[in-house]
Protein backbone atom coordinates (compact mmCIF):
# COMPACT_ATOMS: atom_id res chain seq x y z
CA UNK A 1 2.88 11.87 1.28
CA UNK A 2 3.61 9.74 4.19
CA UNK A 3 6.77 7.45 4.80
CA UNK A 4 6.70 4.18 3.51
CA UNK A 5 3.81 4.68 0.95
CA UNK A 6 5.95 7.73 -0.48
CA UNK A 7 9.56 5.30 -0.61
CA UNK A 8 7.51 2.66 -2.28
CA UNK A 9 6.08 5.06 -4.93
CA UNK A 10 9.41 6.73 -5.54
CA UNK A 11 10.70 3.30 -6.67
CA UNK A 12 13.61 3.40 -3.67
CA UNK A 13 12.95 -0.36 -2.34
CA UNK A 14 14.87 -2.88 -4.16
CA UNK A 15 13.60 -5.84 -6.70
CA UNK A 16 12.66 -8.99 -4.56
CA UNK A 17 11.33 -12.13 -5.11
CA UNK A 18 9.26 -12.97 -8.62
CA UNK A 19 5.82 -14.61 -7.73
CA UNK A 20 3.98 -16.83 -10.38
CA UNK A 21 0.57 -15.26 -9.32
CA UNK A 22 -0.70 -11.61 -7.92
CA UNK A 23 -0.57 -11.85 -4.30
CA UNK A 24 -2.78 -9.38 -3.81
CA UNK A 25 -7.09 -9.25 -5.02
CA UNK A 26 -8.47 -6.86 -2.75
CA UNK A 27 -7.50 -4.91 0.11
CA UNK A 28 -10.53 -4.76 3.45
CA UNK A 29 -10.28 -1.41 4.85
CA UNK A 30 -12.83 -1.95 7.29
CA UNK A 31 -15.95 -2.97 5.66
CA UNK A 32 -14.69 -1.53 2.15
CA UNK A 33 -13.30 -3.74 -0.17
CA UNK A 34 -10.72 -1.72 -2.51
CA UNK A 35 -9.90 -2.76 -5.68
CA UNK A 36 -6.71 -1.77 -6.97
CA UNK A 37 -7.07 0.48 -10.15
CA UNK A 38 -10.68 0.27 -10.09
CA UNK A 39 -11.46 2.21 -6.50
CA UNK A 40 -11.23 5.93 -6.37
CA UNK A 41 -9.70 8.22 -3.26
CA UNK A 42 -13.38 9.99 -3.67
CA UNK A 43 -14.79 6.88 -2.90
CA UNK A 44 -12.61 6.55 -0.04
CA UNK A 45 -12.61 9.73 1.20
CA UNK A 46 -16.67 9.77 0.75
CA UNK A 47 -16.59 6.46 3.66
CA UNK A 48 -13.83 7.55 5.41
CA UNK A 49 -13.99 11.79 5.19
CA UNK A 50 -10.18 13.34 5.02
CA UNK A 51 -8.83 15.41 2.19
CA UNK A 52 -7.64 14.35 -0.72
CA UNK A 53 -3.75 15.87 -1.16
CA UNK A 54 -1.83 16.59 -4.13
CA UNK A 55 1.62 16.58 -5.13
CA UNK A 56 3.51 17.71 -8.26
CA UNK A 57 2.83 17.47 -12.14
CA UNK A 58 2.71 15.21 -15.23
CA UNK A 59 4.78 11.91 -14.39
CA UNK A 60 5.72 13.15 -10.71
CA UNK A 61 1.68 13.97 -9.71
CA UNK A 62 0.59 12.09 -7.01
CA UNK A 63 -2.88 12.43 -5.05
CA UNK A 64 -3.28 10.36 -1.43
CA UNK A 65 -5.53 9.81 1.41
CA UNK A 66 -3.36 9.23 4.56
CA UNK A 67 -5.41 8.56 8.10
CA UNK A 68 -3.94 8.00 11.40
CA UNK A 69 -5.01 5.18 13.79
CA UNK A 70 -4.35 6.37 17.26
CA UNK A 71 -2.62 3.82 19.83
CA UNK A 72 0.02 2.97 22.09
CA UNK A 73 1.82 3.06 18.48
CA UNK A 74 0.26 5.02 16.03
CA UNK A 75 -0.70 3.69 12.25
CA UNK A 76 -0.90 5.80 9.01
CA UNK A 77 -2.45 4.14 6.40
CA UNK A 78 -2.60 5.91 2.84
CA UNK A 79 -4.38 5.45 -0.51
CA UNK A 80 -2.68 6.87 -3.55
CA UNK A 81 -2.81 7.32 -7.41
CA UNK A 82 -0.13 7.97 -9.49
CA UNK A 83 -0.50 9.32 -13.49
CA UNK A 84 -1.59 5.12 -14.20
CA UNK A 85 -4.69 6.27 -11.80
CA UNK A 86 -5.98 8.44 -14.53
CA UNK A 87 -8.43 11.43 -13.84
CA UNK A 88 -10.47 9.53 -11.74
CA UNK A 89 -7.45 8.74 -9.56
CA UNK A 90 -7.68 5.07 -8.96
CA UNK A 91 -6.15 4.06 -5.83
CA UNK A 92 -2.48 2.64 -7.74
CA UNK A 93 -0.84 2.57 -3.90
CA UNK A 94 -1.99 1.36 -0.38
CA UNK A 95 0.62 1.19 2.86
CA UNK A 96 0.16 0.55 6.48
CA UNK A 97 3.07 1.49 8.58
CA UNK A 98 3.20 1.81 12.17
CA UNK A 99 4.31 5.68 12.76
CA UNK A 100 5.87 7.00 16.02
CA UNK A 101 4.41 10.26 14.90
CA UNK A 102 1.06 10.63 16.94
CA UNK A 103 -0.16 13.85 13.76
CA UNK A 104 1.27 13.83 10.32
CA UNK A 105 0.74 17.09 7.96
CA UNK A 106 -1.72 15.98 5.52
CA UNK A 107 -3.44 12.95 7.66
CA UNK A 108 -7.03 12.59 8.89
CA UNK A 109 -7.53 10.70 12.32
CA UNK A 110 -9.12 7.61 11.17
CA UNK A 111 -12.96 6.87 11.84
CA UNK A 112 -14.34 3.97 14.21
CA UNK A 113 -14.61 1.67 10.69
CA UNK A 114 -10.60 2.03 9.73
CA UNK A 115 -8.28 0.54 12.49
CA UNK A 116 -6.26 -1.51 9.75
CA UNK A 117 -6.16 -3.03 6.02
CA UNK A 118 -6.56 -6.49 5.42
CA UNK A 119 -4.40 -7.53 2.70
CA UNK A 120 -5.45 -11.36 2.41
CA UNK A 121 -1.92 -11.88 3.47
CA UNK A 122 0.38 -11.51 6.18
CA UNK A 123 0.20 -7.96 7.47
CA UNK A 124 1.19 -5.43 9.65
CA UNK A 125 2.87 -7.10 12.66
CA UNK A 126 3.26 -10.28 10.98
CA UNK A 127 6.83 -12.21 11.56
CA UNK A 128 9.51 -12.90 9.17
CA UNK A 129 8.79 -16.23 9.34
CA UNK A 130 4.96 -16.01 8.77
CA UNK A 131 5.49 -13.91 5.73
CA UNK A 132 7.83 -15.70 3.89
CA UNK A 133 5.99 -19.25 4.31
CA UNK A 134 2.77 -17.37 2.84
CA UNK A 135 5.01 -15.83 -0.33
CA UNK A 136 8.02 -17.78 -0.27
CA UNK A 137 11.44 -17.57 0.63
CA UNK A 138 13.34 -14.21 0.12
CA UNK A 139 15.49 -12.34 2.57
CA UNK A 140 15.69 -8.53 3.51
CA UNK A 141 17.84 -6.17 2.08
CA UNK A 142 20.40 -4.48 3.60
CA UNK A 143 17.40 -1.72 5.07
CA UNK A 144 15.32 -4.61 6.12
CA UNK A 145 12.63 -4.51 3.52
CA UNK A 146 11.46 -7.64 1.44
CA UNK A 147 9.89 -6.88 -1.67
CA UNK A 148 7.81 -9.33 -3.98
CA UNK A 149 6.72 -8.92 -7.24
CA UNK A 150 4.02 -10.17 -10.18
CA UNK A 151 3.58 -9.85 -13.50
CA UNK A 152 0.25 -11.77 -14.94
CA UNK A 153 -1.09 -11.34 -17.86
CA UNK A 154 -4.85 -12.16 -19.73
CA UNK A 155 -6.56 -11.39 -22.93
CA UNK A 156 -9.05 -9.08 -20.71
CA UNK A 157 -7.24 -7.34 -18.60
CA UNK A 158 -3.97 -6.94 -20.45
CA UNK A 159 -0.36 -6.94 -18.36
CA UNK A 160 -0.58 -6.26 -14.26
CA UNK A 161 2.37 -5.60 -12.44
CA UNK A 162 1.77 -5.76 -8.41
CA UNK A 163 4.52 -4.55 -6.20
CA UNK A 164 4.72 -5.76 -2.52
CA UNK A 165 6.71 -4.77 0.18
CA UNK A 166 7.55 -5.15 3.69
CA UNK A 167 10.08 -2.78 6.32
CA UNK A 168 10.96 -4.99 9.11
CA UNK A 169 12.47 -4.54 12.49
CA UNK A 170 13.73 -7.53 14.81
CA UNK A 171 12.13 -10.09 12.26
CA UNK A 172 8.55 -8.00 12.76
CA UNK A 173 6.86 -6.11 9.97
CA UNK A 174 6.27 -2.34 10.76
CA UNK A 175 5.32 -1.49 7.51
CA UNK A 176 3.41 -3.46 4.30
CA UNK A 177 3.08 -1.28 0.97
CA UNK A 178 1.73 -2.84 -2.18
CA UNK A 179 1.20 -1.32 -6.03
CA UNK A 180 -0.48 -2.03 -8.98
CA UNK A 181 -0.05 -0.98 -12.38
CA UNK A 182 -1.98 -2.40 -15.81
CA UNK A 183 -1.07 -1.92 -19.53
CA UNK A 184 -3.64 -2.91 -21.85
């Protein structure tokens, strides 16, 4: 699986800042809307094409959709679902990370309809500053991430625990990655 998406899954980006509320509802990948734990990779790939890829076993399996924007700087963006995704493999993991890589093993070129995700909150390319007035104030770690985190709970939907995290270079973000996991 692809960079940042694959760092963020393996639980290698430090705890951040503790939000009151999910930061995250939906994610617009072009004109779909994806709903964490509730939108599949088939659905994905089935509006986007690509292959779904597989990883390991048990705990460690992992399934993804990665596509590559081309540009002056090319961007990977990937879908995955861990073991929480279940058989249907819910999408559990979504990144967007500018890639100096212009093919990646594994990666579709992305159609006309994906050229980015739309978080509902600063993005890709989004400043330091920008990002931290929109979630609050944290700093980066020493490998220049920022990571926020949620844990909400309701008599519905039982315990959610969302995961967001930025890589940053000169102050810039070059990479956004954001989980989701639900207990009932």
């Amino acid at each position: 699986m692809p960079g940042f998406a694959n760092e963020v899954l393996g639980n290698r980006v430090v705890s951040g800042k503790a939000l009151k509320k999910a930061p995250v509802k939906t994610v617009k990948a072009g004109d779909l809307e994806v709903k964490p734990e509730i939108t599949t990779l088939t659905v994905i790939a089935a509006k986007f094409g690509g292959m779904i890829q597989h990883h390991g076993d048990a705990g460690d399996s992992t399934y993804w959709l990665c596509y590559l924007v081309p540009g002056k700087e090319a961007v990977a963006i990937t879908f995955a679902s861990g073991e929480i995704g279940g058989d249907e493999h819910a999408v559990t993991v979504i990144s967007i990370e500018n890639s100096a890589a212009s093919s990646i093993e594994g990666c579709s070129a992305a159609p006309a309809g994906l050229t980015g995700l739309d978080f509902g909150i600063p993005g890709l390319g989004s400043k330091l500053g920008a990002i931290t007035r929109a979630l609050g104030r944290e700093k980066p770690d020493t490998a220049n991430r920022l990571k926020y985190n949620s844990t909400t709970a309701s008599a519905d939907e039982g315990s959610k625990l969302q995961t967001l995290t930025y890589r940053l270079q000169n102050d810039v973000a070059t990479g956004v990655a954001f989980t989701q996991a639900s207990t009932d």
